[in-house]
Protein backbone atom coordinates (compact mmCIF):
# COMPACT_ATOMS: atom_id res chain seq x y z
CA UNK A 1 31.14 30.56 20.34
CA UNK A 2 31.71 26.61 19.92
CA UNK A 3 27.94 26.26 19.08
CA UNK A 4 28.53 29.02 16.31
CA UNK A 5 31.63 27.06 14.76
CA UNK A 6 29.94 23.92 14.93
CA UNK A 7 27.10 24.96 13.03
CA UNK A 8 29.03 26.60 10.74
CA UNK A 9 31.20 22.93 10.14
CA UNK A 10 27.89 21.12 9.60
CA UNK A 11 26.71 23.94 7.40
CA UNK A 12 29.89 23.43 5.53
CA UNK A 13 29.38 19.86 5.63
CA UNK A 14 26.21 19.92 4.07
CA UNK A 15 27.40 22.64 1.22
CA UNK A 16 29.42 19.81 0.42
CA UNK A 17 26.87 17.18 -0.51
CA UNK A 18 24.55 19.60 -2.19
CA UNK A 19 25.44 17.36 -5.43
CA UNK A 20 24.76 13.84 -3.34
CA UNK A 21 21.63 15.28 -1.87
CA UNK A 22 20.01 16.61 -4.73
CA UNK A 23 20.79 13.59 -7.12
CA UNK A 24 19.07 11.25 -4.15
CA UNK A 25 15.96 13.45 -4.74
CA UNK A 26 15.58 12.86 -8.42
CA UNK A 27 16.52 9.35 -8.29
CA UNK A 28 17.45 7.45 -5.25
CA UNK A 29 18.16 4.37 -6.30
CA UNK A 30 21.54 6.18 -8.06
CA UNK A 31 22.49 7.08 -4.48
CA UNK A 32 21.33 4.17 -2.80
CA UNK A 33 20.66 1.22 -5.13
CA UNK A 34 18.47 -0.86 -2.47
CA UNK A 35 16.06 2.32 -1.74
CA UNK A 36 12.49 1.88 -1.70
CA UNK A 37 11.99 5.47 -1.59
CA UNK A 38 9.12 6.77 -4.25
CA UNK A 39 9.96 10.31 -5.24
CA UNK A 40 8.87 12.00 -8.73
CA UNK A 41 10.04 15.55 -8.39
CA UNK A 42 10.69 18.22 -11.26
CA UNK A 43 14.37 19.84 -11.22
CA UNK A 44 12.88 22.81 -10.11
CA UNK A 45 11.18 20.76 -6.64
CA UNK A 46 14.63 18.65 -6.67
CA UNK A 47 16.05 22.38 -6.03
CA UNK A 48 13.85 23.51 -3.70
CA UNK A 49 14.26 20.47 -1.18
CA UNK A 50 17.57 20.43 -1.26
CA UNK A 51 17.85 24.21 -0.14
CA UNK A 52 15.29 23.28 2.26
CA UNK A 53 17.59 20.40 3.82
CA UNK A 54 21.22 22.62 3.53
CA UNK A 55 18.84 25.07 5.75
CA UNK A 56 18.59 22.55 8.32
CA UNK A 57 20.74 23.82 11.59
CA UNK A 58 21.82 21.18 14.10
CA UNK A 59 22.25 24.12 16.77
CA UNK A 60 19.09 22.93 19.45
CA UNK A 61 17.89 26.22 21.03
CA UNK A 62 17.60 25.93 25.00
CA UNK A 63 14.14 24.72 26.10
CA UNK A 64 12.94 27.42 27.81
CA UNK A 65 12.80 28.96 23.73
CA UNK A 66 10.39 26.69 22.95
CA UNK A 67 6.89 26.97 23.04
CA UNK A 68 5.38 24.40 25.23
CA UNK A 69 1.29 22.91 24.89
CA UNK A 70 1.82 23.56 21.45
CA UNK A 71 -1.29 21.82 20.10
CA UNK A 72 0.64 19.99 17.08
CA UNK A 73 -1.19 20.76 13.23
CA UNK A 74 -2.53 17.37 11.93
CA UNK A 75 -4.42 16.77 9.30
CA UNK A 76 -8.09 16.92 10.17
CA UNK A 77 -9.41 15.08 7.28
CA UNK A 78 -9.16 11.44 4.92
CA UNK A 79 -8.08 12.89 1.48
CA UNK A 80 -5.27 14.97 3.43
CA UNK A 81 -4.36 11.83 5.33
CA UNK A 82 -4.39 9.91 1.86
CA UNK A 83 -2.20 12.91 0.50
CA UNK A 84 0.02 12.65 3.55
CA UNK A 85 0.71 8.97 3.58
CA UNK A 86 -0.78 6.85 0.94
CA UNK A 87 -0.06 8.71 -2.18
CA UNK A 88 3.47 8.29 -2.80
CA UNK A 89 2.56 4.71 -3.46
CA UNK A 90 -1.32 4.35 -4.39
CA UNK A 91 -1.19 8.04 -6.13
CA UNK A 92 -4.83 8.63 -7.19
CA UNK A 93 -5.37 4.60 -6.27
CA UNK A 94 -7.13 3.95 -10.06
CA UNK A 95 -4.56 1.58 -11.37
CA UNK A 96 -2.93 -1.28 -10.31
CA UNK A 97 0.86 -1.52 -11.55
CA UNK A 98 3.91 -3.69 -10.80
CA UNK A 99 6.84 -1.28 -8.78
CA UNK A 100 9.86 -1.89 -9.81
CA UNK A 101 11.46 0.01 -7.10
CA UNK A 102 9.00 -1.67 -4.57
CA UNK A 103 9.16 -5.15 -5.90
CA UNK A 104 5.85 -5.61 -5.67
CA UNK A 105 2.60 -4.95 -7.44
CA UNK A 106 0.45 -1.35 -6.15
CA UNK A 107 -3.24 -2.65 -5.83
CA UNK A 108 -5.64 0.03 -7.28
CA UNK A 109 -7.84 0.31 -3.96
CA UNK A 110 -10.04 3.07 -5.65
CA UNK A 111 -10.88 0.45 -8.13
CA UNK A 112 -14.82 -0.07 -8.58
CA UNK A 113 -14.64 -3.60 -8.52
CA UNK A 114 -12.67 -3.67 -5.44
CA UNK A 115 -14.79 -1.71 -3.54
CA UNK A 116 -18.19 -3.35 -4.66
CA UNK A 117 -16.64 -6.61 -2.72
CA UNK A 118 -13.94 -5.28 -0.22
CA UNK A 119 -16.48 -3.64 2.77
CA UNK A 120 -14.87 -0.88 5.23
CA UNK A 121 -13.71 -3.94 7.95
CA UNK A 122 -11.60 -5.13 5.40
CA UNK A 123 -10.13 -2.09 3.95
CA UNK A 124 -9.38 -0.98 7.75
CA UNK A 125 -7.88 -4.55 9.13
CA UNK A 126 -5.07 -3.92 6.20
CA UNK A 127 -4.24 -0.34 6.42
CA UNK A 128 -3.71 -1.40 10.48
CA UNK A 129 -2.05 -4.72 9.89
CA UNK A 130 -0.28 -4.11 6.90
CA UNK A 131 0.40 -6.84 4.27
CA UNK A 132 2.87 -9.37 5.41
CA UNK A 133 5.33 -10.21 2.67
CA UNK A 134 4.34 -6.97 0.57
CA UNK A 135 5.34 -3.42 0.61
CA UNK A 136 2.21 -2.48 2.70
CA UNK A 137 3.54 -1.64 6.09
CA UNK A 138 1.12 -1.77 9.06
CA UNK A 139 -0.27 1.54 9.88
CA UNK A 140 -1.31 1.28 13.46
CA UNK A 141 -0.52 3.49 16.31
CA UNK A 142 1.91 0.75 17.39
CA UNK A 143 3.89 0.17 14.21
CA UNK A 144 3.83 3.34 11.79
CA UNK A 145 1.58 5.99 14.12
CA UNK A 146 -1.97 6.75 13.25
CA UNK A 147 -4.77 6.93 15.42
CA UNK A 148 -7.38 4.63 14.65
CA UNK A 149 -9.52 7.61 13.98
CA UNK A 150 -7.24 8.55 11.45
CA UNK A 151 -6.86 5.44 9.94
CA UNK A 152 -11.00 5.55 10.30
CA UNK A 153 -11.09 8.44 8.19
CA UNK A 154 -8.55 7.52 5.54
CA UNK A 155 -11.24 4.57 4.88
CA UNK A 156 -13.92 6.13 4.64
CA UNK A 157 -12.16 8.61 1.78
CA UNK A 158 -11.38 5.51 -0.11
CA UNK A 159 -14.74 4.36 0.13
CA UNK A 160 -16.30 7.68 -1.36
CA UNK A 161 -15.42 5.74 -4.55
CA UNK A 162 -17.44 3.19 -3.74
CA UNK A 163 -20.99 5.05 -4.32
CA UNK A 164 -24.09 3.04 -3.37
CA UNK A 165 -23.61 -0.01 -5.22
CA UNK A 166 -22.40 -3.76 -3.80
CA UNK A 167 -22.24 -6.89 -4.79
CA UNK A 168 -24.75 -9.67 -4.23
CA UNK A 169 -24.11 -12.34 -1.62
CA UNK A 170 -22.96 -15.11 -2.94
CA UNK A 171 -25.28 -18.19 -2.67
CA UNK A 172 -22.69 -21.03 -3.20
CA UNK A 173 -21.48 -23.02 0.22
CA UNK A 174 -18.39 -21.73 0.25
CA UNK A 175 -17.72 -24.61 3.29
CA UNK A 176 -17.12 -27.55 0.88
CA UNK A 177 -14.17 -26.88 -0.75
CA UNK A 178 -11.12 -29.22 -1.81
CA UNK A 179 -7.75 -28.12 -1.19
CA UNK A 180 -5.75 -30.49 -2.82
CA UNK A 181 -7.94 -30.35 -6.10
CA UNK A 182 -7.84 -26.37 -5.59
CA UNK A 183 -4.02 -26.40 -5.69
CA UNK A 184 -4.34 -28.15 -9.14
CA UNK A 185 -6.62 -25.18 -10.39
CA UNK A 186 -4.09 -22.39 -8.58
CA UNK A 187 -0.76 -24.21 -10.18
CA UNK A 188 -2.54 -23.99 -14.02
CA UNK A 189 -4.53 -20.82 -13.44
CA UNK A 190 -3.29 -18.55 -10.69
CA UNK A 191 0.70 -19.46 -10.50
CA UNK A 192 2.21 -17.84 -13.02
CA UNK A 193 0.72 -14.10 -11.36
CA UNK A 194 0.89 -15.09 -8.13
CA UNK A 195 3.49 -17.36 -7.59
CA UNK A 196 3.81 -20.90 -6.56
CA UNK A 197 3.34 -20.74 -3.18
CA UNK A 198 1.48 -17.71 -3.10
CA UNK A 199 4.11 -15.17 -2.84
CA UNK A 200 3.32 -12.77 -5.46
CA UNK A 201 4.54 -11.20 -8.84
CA UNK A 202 2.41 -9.60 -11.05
CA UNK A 203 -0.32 -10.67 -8.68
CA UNK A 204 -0.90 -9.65 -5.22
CA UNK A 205 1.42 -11.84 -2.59
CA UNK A 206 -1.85 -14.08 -1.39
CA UNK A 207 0.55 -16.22 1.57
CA UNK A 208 -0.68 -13.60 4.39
CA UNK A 209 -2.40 -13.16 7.30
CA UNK A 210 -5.08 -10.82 5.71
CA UNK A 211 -6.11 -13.08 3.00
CA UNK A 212 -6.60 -15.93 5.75
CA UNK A 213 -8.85 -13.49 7.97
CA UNK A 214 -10.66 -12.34 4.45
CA UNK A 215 -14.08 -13.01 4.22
CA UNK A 216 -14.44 -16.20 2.29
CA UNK A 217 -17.40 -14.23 -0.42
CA UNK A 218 -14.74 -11.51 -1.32
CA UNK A 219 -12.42 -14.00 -2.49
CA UNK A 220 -14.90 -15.33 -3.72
CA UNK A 221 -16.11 -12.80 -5.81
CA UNK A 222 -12.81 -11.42 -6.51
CA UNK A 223 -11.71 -14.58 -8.75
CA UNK A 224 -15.49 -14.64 -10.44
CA UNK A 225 -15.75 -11.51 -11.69
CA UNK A 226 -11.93 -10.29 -11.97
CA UNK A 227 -10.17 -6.96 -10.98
CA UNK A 228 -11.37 -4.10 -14.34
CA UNK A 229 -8.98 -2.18 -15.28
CA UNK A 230 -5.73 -4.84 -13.66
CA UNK A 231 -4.22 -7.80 -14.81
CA UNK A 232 -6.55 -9.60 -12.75
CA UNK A 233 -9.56 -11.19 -15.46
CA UNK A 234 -12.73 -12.82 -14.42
CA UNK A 235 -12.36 -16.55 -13.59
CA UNK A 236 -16.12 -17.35 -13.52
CA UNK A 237 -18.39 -19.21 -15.91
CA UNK A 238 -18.34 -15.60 -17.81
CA UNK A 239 -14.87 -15.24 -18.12
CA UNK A 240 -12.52 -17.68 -18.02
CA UNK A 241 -15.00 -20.96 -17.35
CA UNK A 242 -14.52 -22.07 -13.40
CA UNK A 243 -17.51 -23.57 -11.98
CA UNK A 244 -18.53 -21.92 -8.64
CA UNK A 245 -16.95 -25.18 -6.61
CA UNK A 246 -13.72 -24.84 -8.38
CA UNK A 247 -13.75 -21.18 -7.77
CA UNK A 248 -14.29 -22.51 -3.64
CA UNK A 249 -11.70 -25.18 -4.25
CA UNK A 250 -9.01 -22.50 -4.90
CA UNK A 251 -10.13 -20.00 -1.65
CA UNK A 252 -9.74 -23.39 0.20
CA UNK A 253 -6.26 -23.79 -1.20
CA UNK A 254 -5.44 -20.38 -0.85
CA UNK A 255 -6.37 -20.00 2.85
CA UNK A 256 -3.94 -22.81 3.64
CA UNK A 257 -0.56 -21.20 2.47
């Protein structure tokens, strides 16, 4: 009989905040102005979740109810693992846009020119580690829960985009760079996106752990030929007129924030 009544208070409880929950659904910053919490629902979907959550009981059935070995339903494939947790901030991954709610700029990682340079090592080291100093959270088993046959398969959906096509290797020494004159090049060229120390803005926060363990040609060809279809342009002698060593001057400065 207690168990019934206190269901019944919470029940009441949450009959109360119908209002509060549904308004956090269709924009939670009203609710809670520091949320990071991406959700674009109709008012019809607004509806329907919060019925969902007033349906919620707190009464916990014995154990001996419950079925046990239960093998638990996961999603067997990448695009349902992108669906599951990548979406709500990549969506369909084609363009790259500044978050205002994130306060931080969404790479497009379905973008052509990303994956012609960024190989399937790369993609995986940041969905498991995550970009320091950025929205992107680590993924890992240890940190946010997926296997690393999960994460395995969520790259490889990504990479579908990629088709058979990859850039050339670059021929340049990409050994013999100059930091300090590279910082002069970053604070004219690359600052005003990316910040003065690297931080990010517009442009991607570059002052983390993955851009030091990047491979040094994917920077490379990164700032040559530009991000199509971003605010990222083409540095190179076809875009925006850096010789190759400048070009290796800023990945030198860059690696050292």
């Amino acid at each position: 009989m207690l168990n019934t009544l206190k269901c019944i208070q919470d029940r009441q409880q949450l009959l109360q905040a119908q209002p509060i929950l549904k308004q956090h659904f269709e924009d939670p910053r009203k609710v809670v102005p520091e949320s990071v919490m991406k959700v674009k629902l109709t008012p019809e979907e607004a509806d329907k979740l919060t019925t969902y959550i007033l349906s919620i009981r707190t009464y916990d059935p014995p154990k001996i109810y419950r079925r046990i070995n239960e093998e638990p339903i996961v999603a067997k494939d990448g695009h349902a693992l992108y669906n599951m947790y990548c979406v709500a901030c990549h969506e369909d991954g084609k363009l790259s846009a500044f978050d205002e709610n994130l306060k931080g700029t969404i790479p497009a990682i379905e973008n052509p020119a990303f994956l012609m340079n960024a190989d399937d090592r790369f993609i995986e080291m940041v969905v498991k580690e995550g970009r320091k100093g950025t929205p992107m959270t680590s993924w890992q088993l240890s940190s946010a829960g997926l296997t690393d046959e999960e994460i395995k398969k969520i790259v490889s959906y990504v990479a579908l985009q990629r088709g058979h096509e990859s850039s050339k290797p670059v021929s340049v020494n990409l050994k013999t760079g100059d930091k300090d004159a590279g910082k002069e090049i970053f604070n004219v060229r690359c600052a005003l996106c990316h910040g003065e120390k690297g931080q990010g803005g517009l442009g991607l926060n570059l002052a983390n752990q993955i851009i030091k363990k990047a491979d040094d040609q994917y920077l490379f060809k990164t700032i040559r030929d530009g991000r199509a279809t971003t605010p990222m342009p083409p540095f190179g002698s076809t875009g925006l007129g850096l010789t190759d060593q400048q070009i290796v001057n800023v990945i030198s400065y860059i690696k050292a924030f």
